[in-house]
C-alpha atoms as a PDB file:
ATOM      1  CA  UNK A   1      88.882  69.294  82.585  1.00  0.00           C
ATOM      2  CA  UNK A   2      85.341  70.361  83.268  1.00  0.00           C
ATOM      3  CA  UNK A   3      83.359  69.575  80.491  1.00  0.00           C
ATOM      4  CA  UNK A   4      79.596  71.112  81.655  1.00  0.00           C
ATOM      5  CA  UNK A   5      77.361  71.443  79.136  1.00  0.00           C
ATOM      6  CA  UNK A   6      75.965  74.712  78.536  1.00  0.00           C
ATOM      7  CA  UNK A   7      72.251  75.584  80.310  1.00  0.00           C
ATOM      8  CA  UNK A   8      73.550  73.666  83.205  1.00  0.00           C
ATOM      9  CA  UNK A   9      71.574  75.097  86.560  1.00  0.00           C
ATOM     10  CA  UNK A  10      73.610  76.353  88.746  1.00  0.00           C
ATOM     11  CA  UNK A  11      72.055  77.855  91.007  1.00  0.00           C
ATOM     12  CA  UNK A  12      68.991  80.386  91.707  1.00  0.00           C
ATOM     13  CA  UNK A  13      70.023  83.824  91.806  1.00  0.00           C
ATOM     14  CA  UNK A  14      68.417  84.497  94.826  1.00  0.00           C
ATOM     15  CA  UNK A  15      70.695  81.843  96.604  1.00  0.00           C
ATOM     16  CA  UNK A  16      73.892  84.506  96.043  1.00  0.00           C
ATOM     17  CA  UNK A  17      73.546  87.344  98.463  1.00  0.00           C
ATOM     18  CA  UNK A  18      73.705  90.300  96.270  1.00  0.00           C
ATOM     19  CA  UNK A  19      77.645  91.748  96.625  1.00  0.00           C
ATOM     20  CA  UNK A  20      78.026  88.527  98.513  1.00  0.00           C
ATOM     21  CA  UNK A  21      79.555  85.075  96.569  1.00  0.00           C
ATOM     22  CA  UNK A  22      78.119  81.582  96.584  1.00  0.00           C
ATOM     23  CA  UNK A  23      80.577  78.187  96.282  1.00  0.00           C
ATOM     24  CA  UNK A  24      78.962  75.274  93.849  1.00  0.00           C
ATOM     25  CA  UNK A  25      80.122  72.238  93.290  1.00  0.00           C
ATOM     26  CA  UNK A  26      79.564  70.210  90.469  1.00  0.00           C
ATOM     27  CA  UNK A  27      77.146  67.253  89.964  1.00  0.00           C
ATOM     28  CA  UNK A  28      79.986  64.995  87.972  1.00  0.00           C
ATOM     29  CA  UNK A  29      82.716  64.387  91.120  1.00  0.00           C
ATOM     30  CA  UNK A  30      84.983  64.905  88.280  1.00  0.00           C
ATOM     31  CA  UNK A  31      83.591  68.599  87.509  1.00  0.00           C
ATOM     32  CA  UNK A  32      84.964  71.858  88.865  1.00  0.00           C
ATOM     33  CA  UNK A  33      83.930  73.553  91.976  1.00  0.00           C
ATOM     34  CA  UNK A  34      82.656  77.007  90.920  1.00  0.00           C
ATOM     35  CA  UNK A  35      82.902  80.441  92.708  1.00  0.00           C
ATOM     36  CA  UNK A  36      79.421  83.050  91.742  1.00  0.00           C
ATOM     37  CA  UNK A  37      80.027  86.373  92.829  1.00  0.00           C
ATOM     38  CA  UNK A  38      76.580  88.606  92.633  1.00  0.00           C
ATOM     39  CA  UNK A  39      76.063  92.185  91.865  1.00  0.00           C
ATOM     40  CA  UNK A  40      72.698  92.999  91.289  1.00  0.00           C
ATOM     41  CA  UNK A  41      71.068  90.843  88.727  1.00  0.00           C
ATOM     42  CA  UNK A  42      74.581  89.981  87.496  1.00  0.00           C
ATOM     43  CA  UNK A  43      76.901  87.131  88.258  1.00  0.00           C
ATOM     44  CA  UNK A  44      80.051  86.190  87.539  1.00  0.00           C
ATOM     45  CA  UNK A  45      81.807  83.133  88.088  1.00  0.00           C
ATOM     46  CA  UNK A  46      84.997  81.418  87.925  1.00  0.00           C
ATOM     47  CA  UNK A  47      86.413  78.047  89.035  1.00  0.00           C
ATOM     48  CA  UNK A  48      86.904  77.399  92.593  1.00  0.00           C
ATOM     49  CA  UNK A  49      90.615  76.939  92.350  1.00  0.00           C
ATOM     50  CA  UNK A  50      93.760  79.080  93.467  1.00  0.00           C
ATOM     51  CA  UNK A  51      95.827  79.773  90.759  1.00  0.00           C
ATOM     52  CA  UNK A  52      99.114  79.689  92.802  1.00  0.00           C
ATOM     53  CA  UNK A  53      98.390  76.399  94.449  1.00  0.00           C
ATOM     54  CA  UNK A  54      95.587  74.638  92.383  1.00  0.00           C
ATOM     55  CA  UNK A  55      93.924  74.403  95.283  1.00  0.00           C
ATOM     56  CA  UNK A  56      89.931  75.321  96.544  1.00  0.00           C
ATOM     57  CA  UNK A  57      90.127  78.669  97.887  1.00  0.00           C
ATOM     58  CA  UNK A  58      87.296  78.575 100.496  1.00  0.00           C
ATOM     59  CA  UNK A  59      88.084  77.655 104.368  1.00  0.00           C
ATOM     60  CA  UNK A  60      85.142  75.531 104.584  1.00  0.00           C
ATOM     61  CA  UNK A  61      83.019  73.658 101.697  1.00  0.00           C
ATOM     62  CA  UNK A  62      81.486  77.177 100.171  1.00  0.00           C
ATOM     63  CA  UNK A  63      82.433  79.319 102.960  1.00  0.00           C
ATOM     64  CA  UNK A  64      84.859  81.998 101.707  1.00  0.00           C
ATOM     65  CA  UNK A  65      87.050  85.391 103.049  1.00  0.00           C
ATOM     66  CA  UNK A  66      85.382  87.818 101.116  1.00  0.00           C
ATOM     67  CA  UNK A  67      85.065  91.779 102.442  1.00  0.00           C
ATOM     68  CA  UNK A  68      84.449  94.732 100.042  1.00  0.00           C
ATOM     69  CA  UNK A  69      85.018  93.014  97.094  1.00  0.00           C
ATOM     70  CA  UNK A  70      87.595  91.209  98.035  1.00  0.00           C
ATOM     71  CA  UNK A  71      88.326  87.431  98.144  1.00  0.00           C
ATOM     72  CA  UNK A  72      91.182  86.171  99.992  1.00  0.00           C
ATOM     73  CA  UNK A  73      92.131  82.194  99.675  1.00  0.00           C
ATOM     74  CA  UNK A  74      91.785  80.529 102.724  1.00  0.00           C
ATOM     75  CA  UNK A  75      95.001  78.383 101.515  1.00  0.00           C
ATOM     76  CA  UNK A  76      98.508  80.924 101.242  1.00  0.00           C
ATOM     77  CA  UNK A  77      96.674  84.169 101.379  1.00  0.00           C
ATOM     78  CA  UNK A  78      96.222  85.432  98.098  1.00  0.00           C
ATOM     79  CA  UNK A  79      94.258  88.237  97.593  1.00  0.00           C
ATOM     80  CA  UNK A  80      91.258  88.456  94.532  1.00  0.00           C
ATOM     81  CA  UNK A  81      89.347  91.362  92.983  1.00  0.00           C
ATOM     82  CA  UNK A  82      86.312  90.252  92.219  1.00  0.00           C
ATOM     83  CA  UNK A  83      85.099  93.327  90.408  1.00  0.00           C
ATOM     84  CA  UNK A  84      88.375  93.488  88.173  1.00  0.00           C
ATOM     85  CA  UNK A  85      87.962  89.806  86.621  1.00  0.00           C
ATOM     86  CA  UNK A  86      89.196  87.806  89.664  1.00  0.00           C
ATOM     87  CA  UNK A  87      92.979  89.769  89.551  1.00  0.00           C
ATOM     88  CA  UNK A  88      95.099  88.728  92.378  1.00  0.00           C
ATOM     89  CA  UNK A  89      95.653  92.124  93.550  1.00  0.00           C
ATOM     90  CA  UNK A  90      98.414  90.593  96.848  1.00  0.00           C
ATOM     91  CA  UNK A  91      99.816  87.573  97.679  1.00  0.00           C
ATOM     92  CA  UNK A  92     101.582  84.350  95.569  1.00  0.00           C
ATOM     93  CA  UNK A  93     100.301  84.545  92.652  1.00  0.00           C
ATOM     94  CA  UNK A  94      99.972  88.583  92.176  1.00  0.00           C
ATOM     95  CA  UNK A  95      98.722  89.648  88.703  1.00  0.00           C
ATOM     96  CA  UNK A  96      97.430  86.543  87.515  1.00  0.00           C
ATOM     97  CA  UNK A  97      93.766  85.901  87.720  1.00  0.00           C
ATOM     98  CA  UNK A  98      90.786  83.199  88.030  1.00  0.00           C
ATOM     99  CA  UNK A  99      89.973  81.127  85.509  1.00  0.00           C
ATOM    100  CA  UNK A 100      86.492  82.456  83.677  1.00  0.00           C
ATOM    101  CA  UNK A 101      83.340  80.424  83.860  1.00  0.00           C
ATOM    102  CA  UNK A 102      80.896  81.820  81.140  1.00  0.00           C
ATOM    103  CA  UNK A 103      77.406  81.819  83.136  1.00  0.00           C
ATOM    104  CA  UNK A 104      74.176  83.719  82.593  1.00  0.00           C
ATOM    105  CA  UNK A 105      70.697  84.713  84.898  1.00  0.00           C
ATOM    106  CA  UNK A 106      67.794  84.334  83.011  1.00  0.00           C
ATOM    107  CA  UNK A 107      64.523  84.073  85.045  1.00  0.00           C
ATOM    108  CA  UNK A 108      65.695  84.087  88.334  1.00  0.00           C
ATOM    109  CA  UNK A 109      67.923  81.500  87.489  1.00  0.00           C
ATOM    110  CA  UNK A 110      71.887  80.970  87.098  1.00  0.00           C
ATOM    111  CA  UNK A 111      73.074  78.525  84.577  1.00  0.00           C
ATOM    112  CA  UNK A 112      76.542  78.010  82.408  1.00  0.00           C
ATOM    113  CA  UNK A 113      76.360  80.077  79.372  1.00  0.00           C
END
């Protein structure tokens, strides 16, 4: 279980291509990789793993299949939209969703909320 304490830098905002997504993993090896999806000055995040395999759902280490929104795992295919709280909108594991990392941008910068 990923026990990060809150404040924790993530990342600069600017690093996430806005409507684009950004892969982080975690200073502890025992931590979780995250997922940061940008919108504007928003960003929401959830953990890097596929909830129908448990598995990291980019194809390379923070290289993802994301178009229009959309975030497919590299792994079995399932399909995520990121603007409706990570739903898996096709595939496996249709209707369940990503697991919620509470983050927030404050000065340019991305940290765990």
């Amino acid at each position: 279980m990923d026990m990060a304490a809150p404040n924790e830098v993530l990342c600069r905002l600017d690093d996430i291509p806005d409507g684009g997504v950004l892969g982080v993993d975690p200073p502890d090896p025992e931590g979780e990789p995250l997922l940061l999806a940008r919108r504007g000055n928003s960003v929401q995040a959830w953990l890097n793993v596929c909830p129908h395999a448990g598995r990291r759902m980019d194809y390379a280490p923070g290289l993802f299949l994301v178009k229009d929104g959309m975030l497919t795992c590299a792994v079995h295919g399932a399909t995520f939209a990121l603007h409706e709280a990570g739903l898996c909108v096709g595939g496996p594991c249709r209707g369940q969703s990503l697991t919620v990392v509470r983050v927030q941008v404050k000065d340019g910068v991305v940290t765990r909320a």
